[in-house]
Protein backbone atom coordinates (compact mmCIF):
# COMPACT_ATOMS: atom_id res chain seq x y z
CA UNK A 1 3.64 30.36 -9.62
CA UNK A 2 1.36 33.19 -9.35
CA UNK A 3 1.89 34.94 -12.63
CA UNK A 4 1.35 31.11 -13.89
CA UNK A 5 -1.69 31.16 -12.38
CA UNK A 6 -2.66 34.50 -14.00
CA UNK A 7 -1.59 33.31 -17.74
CA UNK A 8 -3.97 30.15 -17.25
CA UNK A 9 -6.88 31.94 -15.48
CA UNK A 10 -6.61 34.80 -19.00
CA UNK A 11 -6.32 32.08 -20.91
CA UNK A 12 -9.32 30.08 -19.66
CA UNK A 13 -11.37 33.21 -20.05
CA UNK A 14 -10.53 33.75 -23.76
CA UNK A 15 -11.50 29.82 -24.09
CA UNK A 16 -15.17 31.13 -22.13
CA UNK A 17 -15.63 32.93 -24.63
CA UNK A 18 -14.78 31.28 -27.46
CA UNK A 19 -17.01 27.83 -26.54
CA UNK A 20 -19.91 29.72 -25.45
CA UNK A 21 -20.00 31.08 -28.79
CA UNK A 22 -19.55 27.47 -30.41
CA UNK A 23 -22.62 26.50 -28.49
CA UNK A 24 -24.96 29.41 -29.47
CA UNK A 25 -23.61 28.74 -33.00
CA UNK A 26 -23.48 25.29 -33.56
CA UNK A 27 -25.47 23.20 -31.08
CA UNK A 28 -28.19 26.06 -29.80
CA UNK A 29 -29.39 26.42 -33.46
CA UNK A 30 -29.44 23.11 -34.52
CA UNK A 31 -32.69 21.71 -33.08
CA UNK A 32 -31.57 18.48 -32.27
CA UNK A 33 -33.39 15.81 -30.18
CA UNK A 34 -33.34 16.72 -26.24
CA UNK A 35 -30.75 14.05 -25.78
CA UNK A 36 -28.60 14.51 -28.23
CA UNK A 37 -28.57 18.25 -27.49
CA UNK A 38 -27.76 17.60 -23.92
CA UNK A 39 -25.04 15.40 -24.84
CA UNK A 40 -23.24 17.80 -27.54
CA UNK A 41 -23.52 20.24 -24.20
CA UNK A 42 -22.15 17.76 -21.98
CA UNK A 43 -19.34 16.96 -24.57
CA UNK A 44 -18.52 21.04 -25.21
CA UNK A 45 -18.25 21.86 -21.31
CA UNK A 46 -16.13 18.77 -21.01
CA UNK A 47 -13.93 19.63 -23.68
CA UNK A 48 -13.39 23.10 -21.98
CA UNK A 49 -12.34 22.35 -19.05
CA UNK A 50 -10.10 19.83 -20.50
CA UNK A 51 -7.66 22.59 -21.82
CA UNK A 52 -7.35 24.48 -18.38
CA UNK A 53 -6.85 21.05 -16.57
CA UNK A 54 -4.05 20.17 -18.81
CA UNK A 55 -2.29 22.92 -18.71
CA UNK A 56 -2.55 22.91 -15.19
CA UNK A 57 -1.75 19.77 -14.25
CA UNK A 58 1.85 20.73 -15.82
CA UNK A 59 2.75 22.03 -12.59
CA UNK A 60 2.29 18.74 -10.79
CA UNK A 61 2.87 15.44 -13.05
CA UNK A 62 4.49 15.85 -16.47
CA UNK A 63 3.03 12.61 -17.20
CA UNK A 64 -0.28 13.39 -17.05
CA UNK A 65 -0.21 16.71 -19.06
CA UNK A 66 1.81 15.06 -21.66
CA UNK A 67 -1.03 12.00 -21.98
CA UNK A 68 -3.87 14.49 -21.48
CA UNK A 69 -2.16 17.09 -23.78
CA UNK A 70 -2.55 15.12 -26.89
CA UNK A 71 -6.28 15.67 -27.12
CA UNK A 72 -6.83 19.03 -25.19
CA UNK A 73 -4.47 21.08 -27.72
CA UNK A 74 -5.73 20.00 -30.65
CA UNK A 75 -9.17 20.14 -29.79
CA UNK A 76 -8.15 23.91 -28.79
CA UNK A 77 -6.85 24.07 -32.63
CA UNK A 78 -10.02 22.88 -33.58
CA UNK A 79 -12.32 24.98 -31.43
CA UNK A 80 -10.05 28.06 -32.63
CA UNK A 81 -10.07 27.32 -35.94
CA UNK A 82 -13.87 26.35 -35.85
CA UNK A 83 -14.71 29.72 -34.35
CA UNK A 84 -12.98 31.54 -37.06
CA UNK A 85 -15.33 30.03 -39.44
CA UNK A 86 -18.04 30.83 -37.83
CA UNK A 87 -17.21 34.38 -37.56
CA UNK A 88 -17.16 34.76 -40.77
CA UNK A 89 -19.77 33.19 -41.61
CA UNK A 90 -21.99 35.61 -39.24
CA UNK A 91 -20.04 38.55 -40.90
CA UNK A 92 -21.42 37.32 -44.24
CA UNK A 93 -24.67 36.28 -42.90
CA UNK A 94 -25.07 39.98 -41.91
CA UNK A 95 -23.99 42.08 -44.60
CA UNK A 96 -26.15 40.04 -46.83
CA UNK A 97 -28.79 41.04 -44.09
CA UNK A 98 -28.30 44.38 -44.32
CA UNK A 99 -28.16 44.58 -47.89
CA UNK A 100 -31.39 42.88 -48.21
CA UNK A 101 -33.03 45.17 -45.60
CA UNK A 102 -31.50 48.21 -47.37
CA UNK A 103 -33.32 46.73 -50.80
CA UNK A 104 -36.37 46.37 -48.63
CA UNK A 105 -36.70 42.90 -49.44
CA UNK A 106 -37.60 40.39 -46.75
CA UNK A 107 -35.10 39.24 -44.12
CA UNK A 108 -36.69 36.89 -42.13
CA UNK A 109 -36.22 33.62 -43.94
CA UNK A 110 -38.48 30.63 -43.02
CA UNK A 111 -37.40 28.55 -40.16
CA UNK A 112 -36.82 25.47 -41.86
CA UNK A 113 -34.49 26.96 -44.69
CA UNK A 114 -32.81 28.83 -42.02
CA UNK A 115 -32.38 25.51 -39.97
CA UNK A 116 -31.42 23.94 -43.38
CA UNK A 117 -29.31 26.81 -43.63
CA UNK A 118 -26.98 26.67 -39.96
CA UNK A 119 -26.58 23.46 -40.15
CA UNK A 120 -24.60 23.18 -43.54
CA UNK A 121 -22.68 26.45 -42.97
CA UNK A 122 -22.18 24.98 -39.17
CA UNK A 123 -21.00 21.85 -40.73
CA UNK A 124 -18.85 23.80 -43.48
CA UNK A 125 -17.21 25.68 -40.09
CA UNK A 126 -16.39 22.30 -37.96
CA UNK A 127 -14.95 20.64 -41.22
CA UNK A 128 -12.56 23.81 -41.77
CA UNK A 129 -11.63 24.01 -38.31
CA UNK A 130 -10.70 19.70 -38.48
CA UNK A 131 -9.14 19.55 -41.60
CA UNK A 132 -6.96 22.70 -40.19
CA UNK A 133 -5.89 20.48 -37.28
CA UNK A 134 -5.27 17.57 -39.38
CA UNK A 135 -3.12 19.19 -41.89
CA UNK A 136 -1.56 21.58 -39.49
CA UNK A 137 -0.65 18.75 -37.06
CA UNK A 138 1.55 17.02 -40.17
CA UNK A 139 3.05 20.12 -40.33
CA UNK A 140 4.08 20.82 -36.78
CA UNK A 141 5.51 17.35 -36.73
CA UNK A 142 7.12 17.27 -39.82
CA UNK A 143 10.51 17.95 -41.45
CA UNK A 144 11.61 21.38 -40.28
CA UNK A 145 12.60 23.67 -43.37
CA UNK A 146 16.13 25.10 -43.31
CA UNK A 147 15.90 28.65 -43.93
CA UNK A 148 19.15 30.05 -45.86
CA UNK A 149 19.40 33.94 -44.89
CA UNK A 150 22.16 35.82 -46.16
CA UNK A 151 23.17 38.88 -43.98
CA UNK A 152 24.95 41.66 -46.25
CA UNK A 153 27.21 43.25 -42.76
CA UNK A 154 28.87 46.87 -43.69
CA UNK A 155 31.38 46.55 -40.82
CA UNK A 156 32.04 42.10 -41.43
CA UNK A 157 35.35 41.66 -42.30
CA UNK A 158 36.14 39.69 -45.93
CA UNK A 159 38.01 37.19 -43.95
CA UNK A 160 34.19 36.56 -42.27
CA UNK A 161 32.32 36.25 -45.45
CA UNK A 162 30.63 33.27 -45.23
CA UNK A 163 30.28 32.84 -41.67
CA UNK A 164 27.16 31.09 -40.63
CA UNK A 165 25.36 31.08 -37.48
CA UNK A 166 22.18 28.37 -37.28
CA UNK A 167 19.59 30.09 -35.16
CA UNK A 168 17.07 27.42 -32.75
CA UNK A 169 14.10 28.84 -31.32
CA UNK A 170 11.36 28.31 -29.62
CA UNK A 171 11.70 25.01 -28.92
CA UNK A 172 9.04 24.45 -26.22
CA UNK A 173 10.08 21.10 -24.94
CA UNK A 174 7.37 19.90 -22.10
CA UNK A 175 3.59 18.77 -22.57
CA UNK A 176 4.32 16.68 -26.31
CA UNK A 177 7.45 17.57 -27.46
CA UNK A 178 10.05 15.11 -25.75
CA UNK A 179 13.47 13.59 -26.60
CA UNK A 180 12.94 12.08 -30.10
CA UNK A 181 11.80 15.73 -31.21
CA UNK A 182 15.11 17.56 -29.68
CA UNK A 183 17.23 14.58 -31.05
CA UNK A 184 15.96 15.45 -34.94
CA UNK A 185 16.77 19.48 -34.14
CA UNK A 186 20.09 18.33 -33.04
CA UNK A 187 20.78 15.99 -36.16
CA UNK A 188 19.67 18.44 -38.47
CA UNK A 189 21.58 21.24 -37.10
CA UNK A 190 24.88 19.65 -36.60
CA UNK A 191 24.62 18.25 -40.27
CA UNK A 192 24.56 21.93 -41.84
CA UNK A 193 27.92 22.05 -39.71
CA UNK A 194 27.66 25.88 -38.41
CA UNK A 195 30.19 28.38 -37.52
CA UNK A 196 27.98 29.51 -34.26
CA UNK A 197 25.12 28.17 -33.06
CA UNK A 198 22.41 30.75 -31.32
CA UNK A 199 19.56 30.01 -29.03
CA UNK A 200 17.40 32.79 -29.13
CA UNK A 201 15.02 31.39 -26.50
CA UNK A 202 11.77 28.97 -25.62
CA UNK A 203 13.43 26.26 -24.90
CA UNK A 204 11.30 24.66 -22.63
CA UNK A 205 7.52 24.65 -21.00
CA UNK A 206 8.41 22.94 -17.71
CA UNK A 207 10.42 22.06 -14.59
CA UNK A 208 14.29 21.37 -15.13
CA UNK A 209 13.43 18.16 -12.84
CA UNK A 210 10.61 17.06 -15.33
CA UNK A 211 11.91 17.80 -18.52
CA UNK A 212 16.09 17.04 -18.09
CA UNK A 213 16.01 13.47 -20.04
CA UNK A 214 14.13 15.32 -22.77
CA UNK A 215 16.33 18.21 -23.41
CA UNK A 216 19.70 16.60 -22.62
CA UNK A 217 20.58 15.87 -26.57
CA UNK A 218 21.49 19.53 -26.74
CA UNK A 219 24.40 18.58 -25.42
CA UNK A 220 25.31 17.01 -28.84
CA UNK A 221 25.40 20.72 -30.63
CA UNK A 222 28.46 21.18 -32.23
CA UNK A 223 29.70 24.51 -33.65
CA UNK A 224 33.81 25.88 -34.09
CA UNK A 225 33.07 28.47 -32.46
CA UNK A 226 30.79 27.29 -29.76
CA UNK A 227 26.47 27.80 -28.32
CA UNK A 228 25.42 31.06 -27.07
CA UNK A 229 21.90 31.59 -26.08
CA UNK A 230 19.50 33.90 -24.70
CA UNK A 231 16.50 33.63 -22.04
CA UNK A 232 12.94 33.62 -23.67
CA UNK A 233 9.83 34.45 -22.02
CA UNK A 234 8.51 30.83 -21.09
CA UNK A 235 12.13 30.05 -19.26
CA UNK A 236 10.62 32.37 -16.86
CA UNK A 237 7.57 31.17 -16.88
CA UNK A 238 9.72 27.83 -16.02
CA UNK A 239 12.02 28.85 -12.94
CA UNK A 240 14.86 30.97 -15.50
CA UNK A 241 17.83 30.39 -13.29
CA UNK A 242 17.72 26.36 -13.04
CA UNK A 243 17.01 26.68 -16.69
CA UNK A 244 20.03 29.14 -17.29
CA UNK A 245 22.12 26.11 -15.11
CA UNK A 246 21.08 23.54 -16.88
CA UNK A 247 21.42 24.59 -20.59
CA UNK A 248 24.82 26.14 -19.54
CA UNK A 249 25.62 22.10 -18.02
CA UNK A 250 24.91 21.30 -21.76
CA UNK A 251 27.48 23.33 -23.07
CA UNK A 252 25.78 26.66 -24.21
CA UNK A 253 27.25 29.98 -22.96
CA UNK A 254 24.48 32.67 -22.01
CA UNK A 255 24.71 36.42 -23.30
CA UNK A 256 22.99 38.06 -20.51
CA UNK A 257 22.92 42.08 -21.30
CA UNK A 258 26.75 41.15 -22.26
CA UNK A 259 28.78 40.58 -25.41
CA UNK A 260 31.61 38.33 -27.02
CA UNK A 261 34.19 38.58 -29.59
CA UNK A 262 33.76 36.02 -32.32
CA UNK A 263 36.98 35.23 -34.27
CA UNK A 264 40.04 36.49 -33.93
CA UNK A 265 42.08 40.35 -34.10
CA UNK A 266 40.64 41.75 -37.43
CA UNK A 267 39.03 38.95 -38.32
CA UNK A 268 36.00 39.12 -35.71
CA UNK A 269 32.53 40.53 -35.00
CA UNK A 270 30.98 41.30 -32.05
CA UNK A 271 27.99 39.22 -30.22
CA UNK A 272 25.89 39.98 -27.48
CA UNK A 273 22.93 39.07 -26.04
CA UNK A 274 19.95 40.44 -23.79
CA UNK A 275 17.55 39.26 -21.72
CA UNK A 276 13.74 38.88 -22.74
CA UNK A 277 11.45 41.95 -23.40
CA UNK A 278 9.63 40.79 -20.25
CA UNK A 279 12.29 39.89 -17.64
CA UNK A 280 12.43 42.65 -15.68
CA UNK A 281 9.13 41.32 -14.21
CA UNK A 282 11.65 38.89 -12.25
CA UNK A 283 14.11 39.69 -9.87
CA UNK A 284 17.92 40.03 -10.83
CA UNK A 285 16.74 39.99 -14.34
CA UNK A 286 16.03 42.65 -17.30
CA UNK A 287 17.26 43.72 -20.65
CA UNK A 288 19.94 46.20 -20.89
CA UNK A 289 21.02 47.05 -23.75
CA UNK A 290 23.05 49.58 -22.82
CA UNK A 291 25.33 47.22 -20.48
CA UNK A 292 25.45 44.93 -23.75
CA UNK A 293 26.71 47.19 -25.77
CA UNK A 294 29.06 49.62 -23.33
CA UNK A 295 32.66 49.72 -24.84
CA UNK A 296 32.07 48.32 -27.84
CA UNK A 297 34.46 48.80 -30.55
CA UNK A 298 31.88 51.21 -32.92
CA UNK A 299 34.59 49.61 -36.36
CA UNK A 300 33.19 45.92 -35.74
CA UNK A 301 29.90 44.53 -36.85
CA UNK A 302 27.61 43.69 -34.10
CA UNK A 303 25.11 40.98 -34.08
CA UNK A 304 22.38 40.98 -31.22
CA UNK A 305 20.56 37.98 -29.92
CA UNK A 306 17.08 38.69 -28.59
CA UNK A 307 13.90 36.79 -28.18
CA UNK A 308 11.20 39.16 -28.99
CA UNK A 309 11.05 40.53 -32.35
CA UNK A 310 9.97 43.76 -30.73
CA UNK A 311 13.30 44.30 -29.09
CA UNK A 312 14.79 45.51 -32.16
CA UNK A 313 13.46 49.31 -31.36
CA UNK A 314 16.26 49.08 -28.48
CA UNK A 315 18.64 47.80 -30.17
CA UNK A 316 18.83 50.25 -33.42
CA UNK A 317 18.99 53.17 -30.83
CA UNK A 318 22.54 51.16 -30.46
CA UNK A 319 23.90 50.89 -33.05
CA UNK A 320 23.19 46.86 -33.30
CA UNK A 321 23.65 45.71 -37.17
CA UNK A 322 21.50 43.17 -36.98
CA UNK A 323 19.56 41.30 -34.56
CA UNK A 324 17.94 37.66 -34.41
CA UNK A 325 14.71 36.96 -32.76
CA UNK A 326 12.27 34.44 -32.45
CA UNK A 327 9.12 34.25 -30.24
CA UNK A 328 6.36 35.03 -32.73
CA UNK A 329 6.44 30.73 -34.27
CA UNK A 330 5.54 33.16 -37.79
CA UNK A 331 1.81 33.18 -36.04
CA UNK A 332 1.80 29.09 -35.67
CA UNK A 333 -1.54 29.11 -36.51
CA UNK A 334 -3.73 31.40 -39.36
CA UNK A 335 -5.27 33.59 -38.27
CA UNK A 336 -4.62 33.93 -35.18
CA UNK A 337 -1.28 35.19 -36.33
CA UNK A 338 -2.84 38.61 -36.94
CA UNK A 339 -2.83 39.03 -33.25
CA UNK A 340 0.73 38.56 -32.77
CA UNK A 341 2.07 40.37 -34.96
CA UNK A 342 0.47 43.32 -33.48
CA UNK A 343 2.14 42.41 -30.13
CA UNK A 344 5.27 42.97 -31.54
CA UNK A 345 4.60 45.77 -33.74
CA UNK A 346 4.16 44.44 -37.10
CA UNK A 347 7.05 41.94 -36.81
CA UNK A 348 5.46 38.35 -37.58
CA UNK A 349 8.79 36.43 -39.40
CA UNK A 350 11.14 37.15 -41.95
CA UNK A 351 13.29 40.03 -42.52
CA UNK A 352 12.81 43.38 -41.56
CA UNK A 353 14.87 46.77 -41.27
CA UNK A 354 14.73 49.20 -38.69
CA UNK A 355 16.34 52.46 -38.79
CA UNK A 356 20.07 50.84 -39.37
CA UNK A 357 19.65 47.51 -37.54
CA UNK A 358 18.69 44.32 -39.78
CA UNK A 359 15.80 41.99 -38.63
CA UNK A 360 15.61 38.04 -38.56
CA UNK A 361 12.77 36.78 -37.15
CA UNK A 362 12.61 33.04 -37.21
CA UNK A 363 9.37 30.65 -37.19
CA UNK A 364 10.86 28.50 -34.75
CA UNK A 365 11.78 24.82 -34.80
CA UNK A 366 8.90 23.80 -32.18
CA UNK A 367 5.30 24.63 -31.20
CA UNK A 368 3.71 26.00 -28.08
CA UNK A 369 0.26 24.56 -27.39
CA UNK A 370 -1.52 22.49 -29.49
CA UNK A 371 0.72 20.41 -32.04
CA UNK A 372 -0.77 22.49 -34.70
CA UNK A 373 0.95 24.57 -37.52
CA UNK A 374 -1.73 26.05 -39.93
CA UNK A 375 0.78 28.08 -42.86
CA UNK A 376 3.74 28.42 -40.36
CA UNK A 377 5.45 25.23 -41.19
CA UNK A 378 9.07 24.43 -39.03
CA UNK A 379 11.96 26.60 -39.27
CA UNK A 380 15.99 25.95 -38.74
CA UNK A 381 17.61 29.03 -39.48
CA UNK A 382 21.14 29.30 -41.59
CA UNK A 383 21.84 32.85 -41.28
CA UNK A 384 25.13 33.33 -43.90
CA UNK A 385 26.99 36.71 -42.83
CA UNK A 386 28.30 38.28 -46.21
CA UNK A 387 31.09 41.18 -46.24
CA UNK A 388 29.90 44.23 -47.95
């Protein structure tokens, strides 16, 4: 609860900042009538608070956050997005500022043609930022892509080549992704009819008690041989070890800093699976890759499943061939992916190589936040193992 409290309380702040600077760009400047001013203030404040109410009021009625979450994440799309604009539009504003100071011409247009001025660039901003939250709400709750990845394994038996494993992550059932979502994931994944199915984390945003109806149809997965997942950051922020229960009701085996045999004698590679980058925050949690990976048979290929991209560092140091990840959502929304991907060290989505371990990062089949996917569209993952 309290490092919930400290996420939304960060959070809130970044959203300070960013609204204050939507007011002393867009409604300051615009010299509106005293009313209307006071009523664009009114409707900014208002639209704050909204987002920190929402997300709050997760923790107490599903309901509400669900019905209030439908216009406090967009709108915190849209004030992103907006913001963005304007940024750059004050970068612009500036250099061609300095440049005309350098000529020694003079910068200190009139103040109608600089009201003239704000207000179309301040329009331009606000219509970037909504038609970014229109088009990037189609998006998020749209078809999701399947992603064909073929994995070229030194150690992956012939008898293997071929194998696929569908990769889900990042979910984020809770505030406006529900049943009919998860039910579509499920469809589309059993219909590519995998060899192995692999969580890699996200699942949920939410109480098991709240959110059980809505993530039951992952019971439906089907796979020959069988659902292995891996705890993600937000099942923490959830209450992990209902969440661990419940998903493992619904027929999903989790790799907790341990590993499996897939196939059979010869004919097999070896899986494991570690607990998120940030677990050891909680108690009887943390990754250990060095439990995951202690007797392993060095002759077998070795896939790893772990949520944050950045784990991968770990896991080359042992001799993991390739590792799937998640967590990132490819950025979700532009730009704000540029942020993210230095959090994890340059790893956004797509395929990378570190030292001797391969890289999958996936975009994710959900959303966190607002219902918004600006250049990040859906992702199911078909990762196709192929012997060398």
């Amino acid at each position: 609860m309290f490092l919930t409290i400290v996420r939304i309380a960060a959070g809130s702040l970044v959203s300070v900042g960013i609204h204050v600077y939507l007011w002393l760009r867009l409604v300051k400047p615009a010299n509106l009538p005293r009313r209307w001013h006071r009523i664009a203030t009114a409707a900014l404040i208002l639209m704050f608070l909204a987002i920190p109410v929402t997300t709050t009021s997760r923790l107490y009625s599903r309901t509400l956050a669900a019905d209030l979450g439908w216009v406090a994440m967009p709108w915190m799309a849209f004030a992103g997005l907006t913001f963005v604009g304007l940024v750059a539009r004050d970068v612009v504003r500036v250099m061609l500022w300095a440049a005309r100071k350098v000529r020694g011409h003079d910068v200190s247009p009139q103040l109608s043609r600089r009201q003239f001025l704000t207000r179309v660039t301040g329009g331009a901003a606000l219509a970037i930022g909504g038609t970014g939250v229109a088009v990037g709400m189609l998006e998020a709750r749209g078809e999701h892509e399947v992603v064909d990845v073929e994995v070229t394994l030194a150690k992956l038996p012939r008898a293997l080549d071929g194998f696929t494993i569908v990769q889900l992550t990042d979910l984020h059932v809770g505030m406006t992704i529900g049943r009919a979502f998860v039910e579509r994931v499920v469809a589309r994944t059993n219909a590519l009819a995998p060899d192995l199915i692999a969580l890699t984390g996200d699942l949920v945003d939410g109480k098991v008690d709240d959110l059980r109806h809505d993530i039951a149809p992952l019971a439906a997965l089907r796979a020959r041989h069988g659902v292995f997942a891996t705890t993600g950051n937000h099942e923490y922020y959830a209450g992990v070890d209902p969440w661990i229960a419940e998903v493992t009701r619904l027929g999903a085996r989790y790799l907790r800093n341990e590993r499996v045999l897939i196939g059979d004698g010869d004919a097999s590679f070896e899986l494991a699976g570690v607990d998120d980058y940030t677990a050891s925050d909680y108690p009887g949690h943390g990754e250990d890759l060095g439990k995951a990976t202690a007797g392993r048979d060095a002759r077998k290929a070795l896939v790893l499943l772990a949520h944050q991209p950045r784990q991968v560092h770990h896991a080359a140091a042992h001799g993991v061939d390739l590792q799937l990840s998640g967590h990132t959502h490819g950025g979700q929304i532009w730009p704000w992916h540029y942020i993210v991907r230095m959090q994890q060290r340059g790893l956004l989505r797509g395929r990378y190589q570190v030292g001797d371990t391969q890289l999958y990062v996936s975009r994710g089949c959900g959303y966190w936040g607002p219902p918004v996917r600006v250049l990040a569209p859906l992702e199911i993952t078909r990762v196709i193992l192929r012997a060398a």
